[in-house]
C-alpha atoms as a PDB file:
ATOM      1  CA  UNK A   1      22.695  18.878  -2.578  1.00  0.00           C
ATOM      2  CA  UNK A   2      19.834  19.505  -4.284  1.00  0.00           C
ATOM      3  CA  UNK A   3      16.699  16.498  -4.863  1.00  0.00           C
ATOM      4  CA  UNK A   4      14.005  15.846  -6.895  1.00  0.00           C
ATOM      5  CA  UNK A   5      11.087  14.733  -4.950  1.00  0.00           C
ATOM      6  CA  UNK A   6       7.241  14.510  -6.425  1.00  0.00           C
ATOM      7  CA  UNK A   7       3.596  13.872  -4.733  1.00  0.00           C
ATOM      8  CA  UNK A   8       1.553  11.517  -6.189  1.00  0.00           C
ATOM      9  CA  UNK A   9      -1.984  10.541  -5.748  1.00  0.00           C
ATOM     10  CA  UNK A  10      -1.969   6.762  -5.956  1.00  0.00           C
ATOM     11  CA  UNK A  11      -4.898   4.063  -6.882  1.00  0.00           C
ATOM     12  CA  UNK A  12      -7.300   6.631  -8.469  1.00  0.00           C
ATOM     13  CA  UNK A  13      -7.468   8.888 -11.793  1.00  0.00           C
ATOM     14  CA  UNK A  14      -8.321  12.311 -10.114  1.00  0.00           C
ATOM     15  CA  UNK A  15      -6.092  14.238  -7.804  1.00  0.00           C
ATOM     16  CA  UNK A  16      -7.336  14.884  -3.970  1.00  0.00           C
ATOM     17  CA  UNK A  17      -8.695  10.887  -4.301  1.00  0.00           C
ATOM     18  CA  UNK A  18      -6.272   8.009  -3.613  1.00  0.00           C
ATOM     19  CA  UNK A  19      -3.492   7.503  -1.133  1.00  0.00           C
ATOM     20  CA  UNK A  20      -0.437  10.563  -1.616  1.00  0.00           C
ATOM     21  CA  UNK A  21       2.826   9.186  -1.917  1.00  0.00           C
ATOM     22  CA  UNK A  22       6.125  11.140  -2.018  1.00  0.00           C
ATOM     23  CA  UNK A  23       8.773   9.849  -4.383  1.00  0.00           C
ATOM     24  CA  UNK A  24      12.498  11.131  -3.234  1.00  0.00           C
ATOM     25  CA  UNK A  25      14.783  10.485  -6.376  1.00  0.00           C
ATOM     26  CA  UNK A  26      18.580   9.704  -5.268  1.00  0.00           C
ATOM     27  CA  UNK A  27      21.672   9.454  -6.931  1.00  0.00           C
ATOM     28  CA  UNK A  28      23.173   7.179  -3.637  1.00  0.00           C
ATOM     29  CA  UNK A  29      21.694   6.228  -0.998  1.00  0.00           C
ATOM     30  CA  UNK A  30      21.676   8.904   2.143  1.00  0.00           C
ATOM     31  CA  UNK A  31      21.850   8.076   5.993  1.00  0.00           C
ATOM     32  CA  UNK A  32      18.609   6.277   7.429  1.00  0.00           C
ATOM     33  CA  UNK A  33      18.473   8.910   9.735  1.00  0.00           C
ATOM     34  CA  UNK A  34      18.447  11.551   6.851  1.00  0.00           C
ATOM     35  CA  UNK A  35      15.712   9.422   5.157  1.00  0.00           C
ATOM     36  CA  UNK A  36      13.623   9.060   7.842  1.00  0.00           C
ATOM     37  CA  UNK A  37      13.748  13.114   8.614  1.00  0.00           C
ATOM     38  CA  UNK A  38      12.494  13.605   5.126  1.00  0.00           C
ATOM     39  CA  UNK A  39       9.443  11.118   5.464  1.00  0.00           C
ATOM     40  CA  UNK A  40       8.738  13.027   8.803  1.00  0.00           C
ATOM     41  CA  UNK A  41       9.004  16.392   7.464  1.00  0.00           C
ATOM     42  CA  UNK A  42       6.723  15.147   4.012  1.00  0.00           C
ATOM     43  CA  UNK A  43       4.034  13.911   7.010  1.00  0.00           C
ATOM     44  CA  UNK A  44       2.446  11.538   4.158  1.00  0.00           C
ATOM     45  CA  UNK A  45       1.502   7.931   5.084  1.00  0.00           C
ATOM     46  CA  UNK A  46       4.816   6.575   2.639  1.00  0.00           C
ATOM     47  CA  UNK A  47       8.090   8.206   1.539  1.00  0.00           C
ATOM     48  CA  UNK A  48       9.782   6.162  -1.685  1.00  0.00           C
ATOM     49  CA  UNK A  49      13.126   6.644  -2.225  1.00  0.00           C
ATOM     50  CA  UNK A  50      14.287   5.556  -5.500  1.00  0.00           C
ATOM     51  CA  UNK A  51      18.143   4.695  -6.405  1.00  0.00           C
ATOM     52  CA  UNK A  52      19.079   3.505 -10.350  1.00  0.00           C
ATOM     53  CA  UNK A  53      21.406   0.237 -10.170  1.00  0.00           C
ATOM     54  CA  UNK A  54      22.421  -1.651 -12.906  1.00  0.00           C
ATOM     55  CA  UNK A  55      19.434  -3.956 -13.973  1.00  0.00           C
ATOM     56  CA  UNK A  56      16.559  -1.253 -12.505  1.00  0.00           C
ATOM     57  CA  UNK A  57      16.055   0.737  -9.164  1.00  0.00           C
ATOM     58  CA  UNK A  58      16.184   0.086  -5.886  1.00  0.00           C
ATOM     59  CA  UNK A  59      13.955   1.169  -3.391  1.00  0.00           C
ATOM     60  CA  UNK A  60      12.584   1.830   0.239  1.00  0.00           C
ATOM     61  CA  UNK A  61      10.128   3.010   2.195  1.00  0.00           C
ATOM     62  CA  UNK A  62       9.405   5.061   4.940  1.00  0.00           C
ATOM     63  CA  UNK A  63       6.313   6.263   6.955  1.00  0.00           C
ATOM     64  CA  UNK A  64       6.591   9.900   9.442  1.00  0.00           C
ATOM     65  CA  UNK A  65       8.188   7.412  12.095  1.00  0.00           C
ATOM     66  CA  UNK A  66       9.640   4.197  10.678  1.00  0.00           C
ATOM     67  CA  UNK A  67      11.042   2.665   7.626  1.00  0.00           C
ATOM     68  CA  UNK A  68       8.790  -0.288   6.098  1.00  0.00           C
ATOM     69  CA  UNK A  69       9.184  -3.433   4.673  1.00  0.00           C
ATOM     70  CA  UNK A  70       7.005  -3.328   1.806  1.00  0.00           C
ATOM     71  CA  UNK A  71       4.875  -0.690   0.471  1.00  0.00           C
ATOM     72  CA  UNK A  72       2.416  -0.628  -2.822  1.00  0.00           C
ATOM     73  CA  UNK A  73       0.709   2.743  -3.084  1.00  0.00           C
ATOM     74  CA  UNK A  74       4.439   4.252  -2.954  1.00  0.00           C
ATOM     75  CA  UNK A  75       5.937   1.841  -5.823  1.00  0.00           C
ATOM     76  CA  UNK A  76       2.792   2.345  -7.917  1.00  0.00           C
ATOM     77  CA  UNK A  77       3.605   6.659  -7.300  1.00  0.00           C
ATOM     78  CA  UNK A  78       7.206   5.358  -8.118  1.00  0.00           C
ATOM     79  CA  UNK A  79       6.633   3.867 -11.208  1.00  0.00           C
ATOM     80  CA  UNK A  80       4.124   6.376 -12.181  1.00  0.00           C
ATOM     81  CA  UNK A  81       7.395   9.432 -11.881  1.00  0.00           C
ATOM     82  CA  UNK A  82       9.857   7.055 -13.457  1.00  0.00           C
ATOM     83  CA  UNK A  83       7.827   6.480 -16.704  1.00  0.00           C
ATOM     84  CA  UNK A  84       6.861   9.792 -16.744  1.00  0.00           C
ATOM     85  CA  UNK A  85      10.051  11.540 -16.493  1.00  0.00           C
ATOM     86  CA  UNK A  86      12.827   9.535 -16.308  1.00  0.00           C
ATOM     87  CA  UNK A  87      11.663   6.124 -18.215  1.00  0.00           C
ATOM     88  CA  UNK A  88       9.402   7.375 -20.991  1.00  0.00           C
ATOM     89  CA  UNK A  89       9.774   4.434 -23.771  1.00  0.00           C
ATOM     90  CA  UNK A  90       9.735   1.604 -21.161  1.00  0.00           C
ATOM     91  CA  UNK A  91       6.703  -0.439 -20.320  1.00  0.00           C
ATOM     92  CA  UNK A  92       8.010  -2.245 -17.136  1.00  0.00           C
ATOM     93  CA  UNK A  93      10.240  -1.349 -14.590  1.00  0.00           C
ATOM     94  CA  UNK A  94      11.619  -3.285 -11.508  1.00  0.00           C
ATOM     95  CA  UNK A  95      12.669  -2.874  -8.307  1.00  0.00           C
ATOM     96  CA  UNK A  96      14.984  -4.171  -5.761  1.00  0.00           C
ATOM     97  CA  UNK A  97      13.650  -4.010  -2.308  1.00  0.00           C
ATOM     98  CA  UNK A  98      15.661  -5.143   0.812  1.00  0.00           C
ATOM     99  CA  UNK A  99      12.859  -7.262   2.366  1.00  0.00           C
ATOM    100  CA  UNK A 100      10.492  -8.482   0.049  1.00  0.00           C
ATOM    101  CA  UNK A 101      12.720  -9.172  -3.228  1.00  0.00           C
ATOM    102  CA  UNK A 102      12.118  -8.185  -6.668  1.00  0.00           C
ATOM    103  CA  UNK A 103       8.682  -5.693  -7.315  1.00  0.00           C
ATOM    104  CA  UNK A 104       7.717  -4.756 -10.713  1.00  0.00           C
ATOM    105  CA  UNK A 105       5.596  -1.876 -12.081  1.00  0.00           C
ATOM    106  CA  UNK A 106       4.206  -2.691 -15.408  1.00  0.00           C
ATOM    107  CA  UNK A 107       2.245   0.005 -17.189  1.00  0.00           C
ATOM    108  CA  UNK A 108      -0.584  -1.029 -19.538  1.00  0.00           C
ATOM    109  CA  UNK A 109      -2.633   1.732 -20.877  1.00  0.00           C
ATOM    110  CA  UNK A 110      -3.199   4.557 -18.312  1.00  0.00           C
ATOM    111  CA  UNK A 111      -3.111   1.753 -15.998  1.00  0.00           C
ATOM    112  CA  UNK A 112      -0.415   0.958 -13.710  1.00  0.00           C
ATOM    113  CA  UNK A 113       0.267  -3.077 -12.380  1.00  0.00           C
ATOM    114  CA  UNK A 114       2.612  -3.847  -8.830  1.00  0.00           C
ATOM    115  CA  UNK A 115       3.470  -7.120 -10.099  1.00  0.00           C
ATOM    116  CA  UNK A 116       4.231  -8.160  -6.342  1.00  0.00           C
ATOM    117  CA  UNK A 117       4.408 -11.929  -4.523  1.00  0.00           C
ATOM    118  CA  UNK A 118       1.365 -12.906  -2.614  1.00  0.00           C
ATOM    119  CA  UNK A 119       1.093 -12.681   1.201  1.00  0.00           C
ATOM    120  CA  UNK A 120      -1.365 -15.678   1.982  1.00  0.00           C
ATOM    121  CA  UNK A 121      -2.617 -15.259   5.459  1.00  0.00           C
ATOM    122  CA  UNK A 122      -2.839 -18.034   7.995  1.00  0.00           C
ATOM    123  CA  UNK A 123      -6.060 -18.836  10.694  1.00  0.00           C
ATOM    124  CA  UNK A 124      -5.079 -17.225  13.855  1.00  0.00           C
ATOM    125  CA  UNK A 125      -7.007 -16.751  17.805  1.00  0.00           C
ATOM    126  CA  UNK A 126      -9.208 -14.035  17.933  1.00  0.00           C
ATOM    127  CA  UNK A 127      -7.191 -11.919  19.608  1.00  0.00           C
ATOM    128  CA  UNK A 128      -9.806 -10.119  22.040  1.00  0.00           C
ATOM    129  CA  UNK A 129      -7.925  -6.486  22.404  1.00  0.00           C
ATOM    130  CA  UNK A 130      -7.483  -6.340  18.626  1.00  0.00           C
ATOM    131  CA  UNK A 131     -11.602  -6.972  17.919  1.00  0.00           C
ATOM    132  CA  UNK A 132     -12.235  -4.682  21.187  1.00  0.00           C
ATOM    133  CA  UNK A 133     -10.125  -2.209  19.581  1.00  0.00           C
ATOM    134  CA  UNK A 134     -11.893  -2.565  15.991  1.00  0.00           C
ATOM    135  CA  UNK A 135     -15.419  -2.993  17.267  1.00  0.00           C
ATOM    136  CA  UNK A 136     -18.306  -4.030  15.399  1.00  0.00           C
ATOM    137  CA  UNK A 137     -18.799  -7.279  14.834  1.00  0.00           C
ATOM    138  CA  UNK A 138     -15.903  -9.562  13.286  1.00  0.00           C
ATOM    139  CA  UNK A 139     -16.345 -12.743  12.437  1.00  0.00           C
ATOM    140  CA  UNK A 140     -13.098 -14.006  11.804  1.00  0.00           C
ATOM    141  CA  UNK A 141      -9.108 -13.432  12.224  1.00  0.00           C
ATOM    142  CA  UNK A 142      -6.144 -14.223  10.314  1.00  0.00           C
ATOM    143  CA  UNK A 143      -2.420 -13.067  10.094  1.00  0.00           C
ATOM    144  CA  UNK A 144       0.205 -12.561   6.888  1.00  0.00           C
ATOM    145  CA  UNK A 145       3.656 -12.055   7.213  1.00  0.00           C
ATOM    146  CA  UNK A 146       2.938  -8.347   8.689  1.00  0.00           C
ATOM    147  CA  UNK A 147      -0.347  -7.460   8.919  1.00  0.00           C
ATOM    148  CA  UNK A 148      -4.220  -8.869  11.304  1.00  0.00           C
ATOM    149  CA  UNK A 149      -6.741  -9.438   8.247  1.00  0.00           C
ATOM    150  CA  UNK A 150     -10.426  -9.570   9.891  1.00  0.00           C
ATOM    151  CA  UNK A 151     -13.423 -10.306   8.198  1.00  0.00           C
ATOM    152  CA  UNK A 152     -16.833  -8.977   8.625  1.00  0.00           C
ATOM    153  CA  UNK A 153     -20.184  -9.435   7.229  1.00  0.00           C
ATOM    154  CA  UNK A 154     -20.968  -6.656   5.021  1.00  0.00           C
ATOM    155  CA  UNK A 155     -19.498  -3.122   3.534  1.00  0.00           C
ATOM    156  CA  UNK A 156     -21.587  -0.621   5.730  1.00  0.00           C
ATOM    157  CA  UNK A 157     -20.308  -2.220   8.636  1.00  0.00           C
ATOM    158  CA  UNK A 158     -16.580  -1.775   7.265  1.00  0.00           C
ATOM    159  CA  UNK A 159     -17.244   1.838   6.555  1.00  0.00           C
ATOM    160  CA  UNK A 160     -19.004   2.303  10.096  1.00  0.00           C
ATOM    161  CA  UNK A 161     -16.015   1.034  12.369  1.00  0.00           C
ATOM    162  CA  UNK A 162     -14.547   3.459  14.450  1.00  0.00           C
ATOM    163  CA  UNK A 163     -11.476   1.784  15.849  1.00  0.00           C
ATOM    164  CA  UNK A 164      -9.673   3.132  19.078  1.00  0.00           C
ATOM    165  CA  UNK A 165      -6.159   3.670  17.940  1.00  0.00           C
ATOM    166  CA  UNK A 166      -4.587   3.149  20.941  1.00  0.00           C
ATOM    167  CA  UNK A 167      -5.759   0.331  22.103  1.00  0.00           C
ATOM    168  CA  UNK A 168      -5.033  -1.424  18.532  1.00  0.00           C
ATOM    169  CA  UNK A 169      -1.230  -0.202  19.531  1.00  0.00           C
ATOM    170  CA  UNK A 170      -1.203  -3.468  21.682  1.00  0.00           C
ATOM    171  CA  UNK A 171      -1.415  -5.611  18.355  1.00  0.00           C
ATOM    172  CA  UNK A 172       1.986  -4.882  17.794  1.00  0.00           C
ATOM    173  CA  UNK A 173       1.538  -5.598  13.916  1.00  0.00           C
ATOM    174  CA  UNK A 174       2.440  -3.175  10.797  1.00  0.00           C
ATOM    175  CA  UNK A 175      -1.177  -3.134  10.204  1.00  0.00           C
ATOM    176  CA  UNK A 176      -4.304  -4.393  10.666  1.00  0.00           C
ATOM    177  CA  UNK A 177      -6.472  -4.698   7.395  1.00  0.00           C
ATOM    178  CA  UNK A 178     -10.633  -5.643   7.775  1.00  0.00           C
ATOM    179  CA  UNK A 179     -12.822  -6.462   5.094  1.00  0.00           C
ATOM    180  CA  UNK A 180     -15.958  -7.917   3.910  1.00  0.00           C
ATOM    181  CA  UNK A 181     -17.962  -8.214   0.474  1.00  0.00           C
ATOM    182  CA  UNK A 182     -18.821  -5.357  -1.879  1.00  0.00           C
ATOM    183  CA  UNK A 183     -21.937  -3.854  -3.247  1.00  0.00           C
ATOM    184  CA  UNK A 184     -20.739  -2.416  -6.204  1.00  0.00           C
ATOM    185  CA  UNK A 185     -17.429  -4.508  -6.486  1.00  0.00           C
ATOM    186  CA  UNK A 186     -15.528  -8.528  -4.974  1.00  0.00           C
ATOM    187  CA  UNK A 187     -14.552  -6.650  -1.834  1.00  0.00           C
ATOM    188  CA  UNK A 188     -13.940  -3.627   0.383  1.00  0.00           C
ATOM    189  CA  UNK A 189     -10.974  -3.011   2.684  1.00  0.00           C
ATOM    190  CA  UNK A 190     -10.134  -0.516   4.905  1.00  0.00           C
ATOM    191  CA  UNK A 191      -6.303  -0.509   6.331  1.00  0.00           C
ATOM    192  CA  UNK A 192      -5.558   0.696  10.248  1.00  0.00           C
ATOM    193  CA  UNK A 193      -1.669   1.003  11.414  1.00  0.00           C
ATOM    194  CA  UNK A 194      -1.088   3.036  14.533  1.00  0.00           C
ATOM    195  CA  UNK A 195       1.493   1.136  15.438  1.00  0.00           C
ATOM    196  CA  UNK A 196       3.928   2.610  12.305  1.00  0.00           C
ATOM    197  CA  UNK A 197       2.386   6.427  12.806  1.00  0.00           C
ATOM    198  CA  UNK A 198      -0.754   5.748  10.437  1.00  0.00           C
ATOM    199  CA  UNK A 199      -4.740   5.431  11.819  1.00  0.00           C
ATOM    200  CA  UNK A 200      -5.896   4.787   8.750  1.00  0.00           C
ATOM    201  CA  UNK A 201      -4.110   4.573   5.428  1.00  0.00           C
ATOM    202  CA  UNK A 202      -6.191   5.613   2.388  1.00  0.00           C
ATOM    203  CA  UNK A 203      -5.443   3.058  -0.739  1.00  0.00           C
ATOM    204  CA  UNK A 204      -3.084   0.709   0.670  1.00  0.00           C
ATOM    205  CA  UNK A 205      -1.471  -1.750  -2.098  1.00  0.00           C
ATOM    206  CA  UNK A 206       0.685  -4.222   0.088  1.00  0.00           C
ATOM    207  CA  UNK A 207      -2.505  -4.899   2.280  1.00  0.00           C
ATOM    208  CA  UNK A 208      -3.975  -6.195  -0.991  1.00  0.00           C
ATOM    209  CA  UNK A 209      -0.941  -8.990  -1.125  1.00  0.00           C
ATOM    210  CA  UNK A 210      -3.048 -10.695   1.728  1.00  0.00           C
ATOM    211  CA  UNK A 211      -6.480  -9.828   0.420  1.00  0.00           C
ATOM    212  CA  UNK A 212      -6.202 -10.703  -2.846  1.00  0.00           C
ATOM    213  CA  UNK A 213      -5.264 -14.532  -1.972  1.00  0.00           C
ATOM    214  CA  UNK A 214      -7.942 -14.573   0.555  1.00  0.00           C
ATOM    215  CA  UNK A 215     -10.834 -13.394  -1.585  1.00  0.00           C
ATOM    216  CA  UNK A 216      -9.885 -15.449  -4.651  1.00  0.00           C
ATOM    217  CA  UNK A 217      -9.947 -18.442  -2.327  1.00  0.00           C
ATOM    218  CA  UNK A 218     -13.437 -17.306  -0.981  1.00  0.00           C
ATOM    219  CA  UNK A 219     -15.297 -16.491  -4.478  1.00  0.00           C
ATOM    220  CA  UNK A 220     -13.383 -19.084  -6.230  1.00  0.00           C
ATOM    221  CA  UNK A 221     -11.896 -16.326  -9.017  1.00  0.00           C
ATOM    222  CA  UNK A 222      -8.538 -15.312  -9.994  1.00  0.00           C
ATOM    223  CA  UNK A 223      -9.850 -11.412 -11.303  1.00  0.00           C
ATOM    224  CA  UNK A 224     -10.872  -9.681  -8.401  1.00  0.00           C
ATOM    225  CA  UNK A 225     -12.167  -5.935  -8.376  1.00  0.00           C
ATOM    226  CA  UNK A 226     -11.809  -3.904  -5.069  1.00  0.00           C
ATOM    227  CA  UNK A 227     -12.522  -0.979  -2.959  1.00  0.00           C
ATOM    228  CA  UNK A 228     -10.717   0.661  -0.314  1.00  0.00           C
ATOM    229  CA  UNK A 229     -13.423   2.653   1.558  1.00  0.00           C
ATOM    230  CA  UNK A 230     -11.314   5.078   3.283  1.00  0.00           C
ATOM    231  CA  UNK A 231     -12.495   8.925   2.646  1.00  0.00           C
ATOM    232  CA  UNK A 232     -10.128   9.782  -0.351  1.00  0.00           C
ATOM    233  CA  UNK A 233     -11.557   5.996  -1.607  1.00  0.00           C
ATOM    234  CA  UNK A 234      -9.384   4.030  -4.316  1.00  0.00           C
ATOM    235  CA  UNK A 235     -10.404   1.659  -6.760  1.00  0.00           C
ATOM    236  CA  UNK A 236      -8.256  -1.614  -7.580  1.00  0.00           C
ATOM    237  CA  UNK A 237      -8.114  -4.450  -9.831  1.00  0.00           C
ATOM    238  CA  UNK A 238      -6.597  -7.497  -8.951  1.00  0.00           C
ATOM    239  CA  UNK A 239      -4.875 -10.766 -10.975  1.00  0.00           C
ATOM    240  CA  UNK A 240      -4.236 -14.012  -8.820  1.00  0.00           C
ATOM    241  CA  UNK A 241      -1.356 -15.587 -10.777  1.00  0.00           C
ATOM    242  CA  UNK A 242       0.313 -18.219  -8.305  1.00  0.00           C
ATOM    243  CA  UNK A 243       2.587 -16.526  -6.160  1.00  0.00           C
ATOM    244  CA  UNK A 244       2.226 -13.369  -7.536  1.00  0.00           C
ATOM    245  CA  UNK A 245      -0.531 -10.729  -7.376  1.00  0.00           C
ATOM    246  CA  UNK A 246      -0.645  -7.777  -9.992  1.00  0.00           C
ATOM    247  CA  UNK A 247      -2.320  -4.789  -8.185  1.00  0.00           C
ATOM    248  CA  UNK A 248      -3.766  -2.124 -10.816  1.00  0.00           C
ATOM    249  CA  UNK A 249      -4.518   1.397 -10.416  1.00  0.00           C
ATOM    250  CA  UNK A 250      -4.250   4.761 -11.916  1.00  0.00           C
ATOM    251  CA  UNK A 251      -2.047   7.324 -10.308  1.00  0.00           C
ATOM    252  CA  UNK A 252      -1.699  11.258 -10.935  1.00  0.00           C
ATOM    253  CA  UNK A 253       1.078  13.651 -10.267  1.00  0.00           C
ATOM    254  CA  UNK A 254       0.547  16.040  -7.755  1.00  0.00           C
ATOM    255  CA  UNK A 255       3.683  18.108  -7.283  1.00  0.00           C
ATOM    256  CA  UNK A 256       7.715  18.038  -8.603  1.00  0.00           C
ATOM    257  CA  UNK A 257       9.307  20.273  -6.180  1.00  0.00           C
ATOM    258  CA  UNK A 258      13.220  20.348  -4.915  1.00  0.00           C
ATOM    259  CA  UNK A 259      14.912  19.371  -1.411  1.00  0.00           C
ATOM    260  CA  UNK A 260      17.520  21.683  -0.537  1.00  0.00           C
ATOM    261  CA  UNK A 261      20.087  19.552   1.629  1.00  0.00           C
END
């Protein structure tokens, strides 16, 4: 058996910036266990792997070590191949995913949209190993369905944290996301998950499910523009629209390559 599979550099318009995503193109579904070996042998932070069905795709994700329940980097790389090669006339194309429901990428321009539901996160304790772990000074701590958001006072202070991975492994969350207001744009983010095989995650667009509710509550705005200050950086732009978020970025294709199975 022979696959398609193609790297894509996700939430930015130049390549070696954003968050690389591999995008495995199936005609069935294989084995988890196959799945997962190809996500560990592609070492990127996501894995998509894409099936047609009858009204779309369906798809899942996987990181080096476990399979996810949502991921938006990978869709937006997802979307990006399918209206590339596979898709060329269509403007909008959805996905099935076994967790989170129905996910949508909508292209508009040179400018992709994850037309995904909103993750809005809930007050929580402090917890004292997960700020210990972070470091710093946060001010504040809340939870969404997966992932610690933590605020802090100012961008250089997000960019300066230096988190000890290990001890964030006691969290026992997908993810821990911290953030505070932007110079240059609403917000910046950075995204830490040890605890599924990632530190630090470049440009992560689930993580922006929970911000994007958060900030729009804080500045009191349903357009939002964001950065993730990670080193490869990636620049978002965000619509509020109920219960659903649209997440925009650009994305660029990397690599098409084969899997020989």
């Amino acid at each position: 058996m022979v696959l398609s599979i193609f790297q894509v550099d996700a939430f930015n318009n130049k390549l070696f910036n954003g968050n690389p995503a591999a995008v495995v193109i199936l005609p069935s579904w294989l084995p988890d266990a196959t799945m997962q070996n190809i996500a560990m042998e592609n070492n990127l932070s996501e894995t998509a792997f894409v099936v047609k069905a009858i009204d779309g795709y369906e798809i899942r994700w996987f990181t080096p070590t476990v399979e996810v329940d949502l991921c938006g980097h990978a869709t937006l790389a997802s979307g990006k191949v399918l209206f590339e090669y596979y898709e060329k006339d269509a403007e909008r194309i959805s996905f099935k995913s076994l967790y989170r429901g129905m996910l949508h990428v909508i292209k508009k321009g040179d400018v992709l949209y994850l037309d995904f539901p909103v993750d809005i996160p809930a007050p929580c304790e402090n917890p004292p190993e997960l700020f210990d772990a972070l470091g710093g000074n946060p001010i504040s701590c809340f939870k969404g369905i997966t992932d610690y958001l933590v605020t802090y006072n100012t961008e250089d202070e997000i960019i300066a944290l230096k988190p000890d991975f290990q001890k964030m492994l006691s969290t026992q969350s997908r993810g821990v996301i911290v953030t505070a207001p932007g110079k240059n744009v609403d917000f910046v983010s950075r995204f830490f998950a040890p605890c599924v095989g990632i530190n630090e995650d470049p440009v992560t667009g689930s993580a922006h499910t929970v911000l994007a509710p958060y900030w729009s509550a804080i500045l009191e705005k349903t357009e939002l523009t964001a950065t993730q200050a990670s080193e490869r950086i990636g620049n978002l732009k965000l619509t509020l629209n109920n219960d659903r978020v649209l997440i925009g970025g650009n994305a660029v294709v990397y690599m098409k390559g084969e899997i020989y199975m």
